[in-house]
C-alpha atoms as a PDB file:
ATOM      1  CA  UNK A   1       0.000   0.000   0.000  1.00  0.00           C
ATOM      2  CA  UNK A   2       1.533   3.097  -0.882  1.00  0.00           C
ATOM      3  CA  UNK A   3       2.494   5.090   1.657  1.00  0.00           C
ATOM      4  CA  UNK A   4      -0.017   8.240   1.116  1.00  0.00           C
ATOM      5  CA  UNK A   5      -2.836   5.971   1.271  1.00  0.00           C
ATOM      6  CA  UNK A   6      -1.753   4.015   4.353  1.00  0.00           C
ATOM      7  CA  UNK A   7      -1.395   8.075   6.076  1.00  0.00           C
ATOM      8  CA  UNK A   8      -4.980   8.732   4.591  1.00  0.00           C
ATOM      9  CA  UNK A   9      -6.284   5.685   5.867  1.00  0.00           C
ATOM     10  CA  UNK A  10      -5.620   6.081   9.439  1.00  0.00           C
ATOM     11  CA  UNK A  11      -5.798  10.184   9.229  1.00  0.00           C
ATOM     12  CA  UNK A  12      -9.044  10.484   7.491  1.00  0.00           C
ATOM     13  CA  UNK A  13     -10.484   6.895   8.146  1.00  0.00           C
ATOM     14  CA  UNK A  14     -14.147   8.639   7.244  1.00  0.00           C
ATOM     15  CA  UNK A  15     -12.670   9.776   3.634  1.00  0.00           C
ATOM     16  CA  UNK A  16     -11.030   6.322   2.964  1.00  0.00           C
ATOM     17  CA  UNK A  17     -14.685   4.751   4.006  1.00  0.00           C
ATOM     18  CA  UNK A  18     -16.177   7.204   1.605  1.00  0.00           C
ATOM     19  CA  UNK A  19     -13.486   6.437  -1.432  1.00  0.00           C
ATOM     20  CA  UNK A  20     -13.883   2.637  -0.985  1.00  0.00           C
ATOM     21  CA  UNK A  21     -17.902   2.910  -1.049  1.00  0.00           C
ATOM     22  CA  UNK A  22     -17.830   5.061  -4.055  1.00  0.00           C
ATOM     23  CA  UNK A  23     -15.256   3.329  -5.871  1.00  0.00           C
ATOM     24  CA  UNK A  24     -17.469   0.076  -5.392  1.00  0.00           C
ATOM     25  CA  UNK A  25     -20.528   1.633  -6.761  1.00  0.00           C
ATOM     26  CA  UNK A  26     -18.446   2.199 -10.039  1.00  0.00           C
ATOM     27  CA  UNK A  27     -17.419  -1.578  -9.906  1.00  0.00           C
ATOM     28  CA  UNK A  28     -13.862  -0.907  -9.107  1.00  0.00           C
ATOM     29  CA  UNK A  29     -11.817  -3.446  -7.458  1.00  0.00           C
ATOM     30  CA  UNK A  30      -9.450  -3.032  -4.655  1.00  0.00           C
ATOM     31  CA  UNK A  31      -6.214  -5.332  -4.558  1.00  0.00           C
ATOM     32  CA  UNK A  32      -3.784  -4.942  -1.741  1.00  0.00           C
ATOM     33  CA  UNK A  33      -0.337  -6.221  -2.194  1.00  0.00           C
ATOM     34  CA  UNK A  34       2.221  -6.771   0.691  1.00  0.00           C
ATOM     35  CA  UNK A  35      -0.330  -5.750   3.451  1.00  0.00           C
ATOM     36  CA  UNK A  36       1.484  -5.908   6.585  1.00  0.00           C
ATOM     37  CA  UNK A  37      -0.148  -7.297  10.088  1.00  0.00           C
ATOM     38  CA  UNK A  38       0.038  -3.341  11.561  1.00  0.00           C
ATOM     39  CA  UNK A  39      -1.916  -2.566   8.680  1.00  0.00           C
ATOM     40  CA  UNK A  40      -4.474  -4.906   9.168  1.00  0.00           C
ATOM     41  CA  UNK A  41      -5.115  -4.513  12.414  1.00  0.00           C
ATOM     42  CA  UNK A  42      -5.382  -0.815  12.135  1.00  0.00           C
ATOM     43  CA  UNK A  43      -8.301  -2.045   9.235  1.00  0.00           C
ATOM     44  CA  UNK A  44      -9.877  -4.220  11.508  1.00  0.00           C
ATOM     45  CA  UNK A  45      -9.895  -1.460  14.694  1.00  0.00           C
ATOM     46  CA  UNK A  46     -11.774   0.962  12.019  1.00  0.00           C
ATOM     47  CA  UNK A  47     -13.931  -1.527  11.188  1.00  0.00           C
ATOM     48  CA  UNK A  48     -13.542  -1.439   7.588  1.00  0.00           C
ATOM     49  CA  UNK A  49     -12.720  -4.820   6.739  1.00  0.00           C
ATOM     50  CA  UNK A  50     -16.538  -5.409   6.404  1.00  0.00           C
ATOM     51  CA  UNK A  51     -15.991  -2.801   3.319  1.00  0.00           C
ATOM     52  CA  UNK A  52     -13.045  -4.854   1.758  1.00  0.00           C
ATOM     53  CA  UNK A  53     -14.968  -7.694   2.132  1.00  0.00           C
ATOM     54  CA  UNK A  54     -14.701  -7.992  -1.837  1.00  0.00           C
ATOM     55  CA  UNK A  55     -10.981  -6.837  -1.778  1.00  0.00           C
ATOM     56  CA  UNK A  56      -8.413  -9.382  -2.539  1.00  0.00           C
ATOM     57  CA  UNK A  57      -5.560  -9.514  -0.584  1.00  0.00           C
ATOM     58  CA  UNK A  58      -1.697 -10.649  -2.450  1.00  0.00           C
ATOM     59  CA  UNK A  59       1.092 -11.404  -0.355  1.00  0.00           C
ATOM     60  CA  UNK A  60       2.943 -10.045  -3.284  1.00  0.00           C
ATOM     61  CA  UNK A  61       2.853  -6.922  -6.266  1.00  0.00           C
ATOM     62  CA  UNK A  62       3.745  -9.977  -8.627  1.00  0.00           C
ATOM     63  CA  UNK A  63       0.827 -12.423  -7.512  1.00  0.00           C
ATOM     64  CA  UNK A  64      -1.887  -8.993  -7.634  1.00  0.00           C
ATOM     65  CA  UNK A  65      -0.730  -8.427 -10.874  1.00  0.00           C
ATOM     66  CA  UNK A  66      -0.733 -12.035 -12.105  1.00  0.00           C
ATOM     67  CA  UNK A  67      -4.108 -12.003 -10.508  1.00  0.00           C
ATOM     68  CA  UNK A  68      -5.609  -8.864 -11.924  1.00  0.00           C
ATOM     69  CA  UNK A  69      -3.796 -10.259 -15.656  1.00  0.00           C
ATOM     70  CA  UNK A  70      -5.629 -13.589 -15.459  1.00  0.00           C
ATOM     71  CA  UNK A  71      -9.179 -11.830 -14.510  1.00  0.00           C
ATOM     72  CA  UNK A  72      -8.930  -9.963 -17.454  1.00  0.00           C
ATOM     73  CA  UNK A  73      -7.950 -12.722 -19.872  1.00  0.00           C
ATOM     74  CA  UNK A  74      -5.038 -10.471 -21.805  1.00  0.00           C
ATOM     75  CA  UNK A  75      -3.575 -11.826 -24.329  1.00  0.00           C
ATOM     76  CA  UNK A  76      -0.319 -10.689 -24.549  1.00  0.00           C
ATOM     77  CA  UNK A  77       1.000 -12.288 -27.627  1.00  0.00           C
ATOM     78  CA  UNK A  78       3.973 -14.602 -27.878  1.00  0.00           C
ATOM     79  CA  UNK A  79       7.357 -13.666 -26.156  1.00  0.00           C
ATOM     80  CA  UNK A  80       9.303 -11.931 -28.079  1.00  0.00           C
ATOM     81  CA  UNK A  81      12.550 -13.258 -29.494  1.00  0.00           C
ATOM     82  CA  UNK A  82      16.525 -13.124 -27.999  1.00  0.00           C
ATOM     83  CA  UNK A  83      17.336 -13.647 -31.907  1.00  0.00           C
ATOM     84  CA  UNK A  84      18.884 -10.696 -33.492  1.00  0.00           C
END
């Protein structure tokens, strides 16, 4: 989580309720990446993990994107060649 959104989130819990509500209603996932324990618990004492309840949660940036690549069936083509 970047770092201005994990100051929002426990500055302004209110505005980060408000920005996860209305980016829902647009049908805009959330994926967190590398969430640590702290962060979680600070989620959990503001009672907003009810609101990420359709989040997805990656112990990794790699496995979020992989994820987020595989929901939206990209086809990326073929790899390109080392030949020169």
């Amino acid at each position: 989580m970047s770092s201005i959104l994990n100051q929002a989130m426990f500055e302004y819990p209110a505005g980060i309720d408000w920005l996860i509500r209305k980016l829902g209603a647009r049908g805009i996932e959330l994926r967190f990446a590398e969430l640590k324990d702290p962060v979680r618990d600070k989620l959990r004492r503001f009672e907003m993990m009810d609101l990420l309840q359709n989040a997805q949660f990656h112990p990794t940036i790699g496995s979020a994107v992989d994820d987020h690549l595989g929901d939206q069936a990209v086809d990326t083509g073929p790899a390109p060649s080392n030949k020169t």
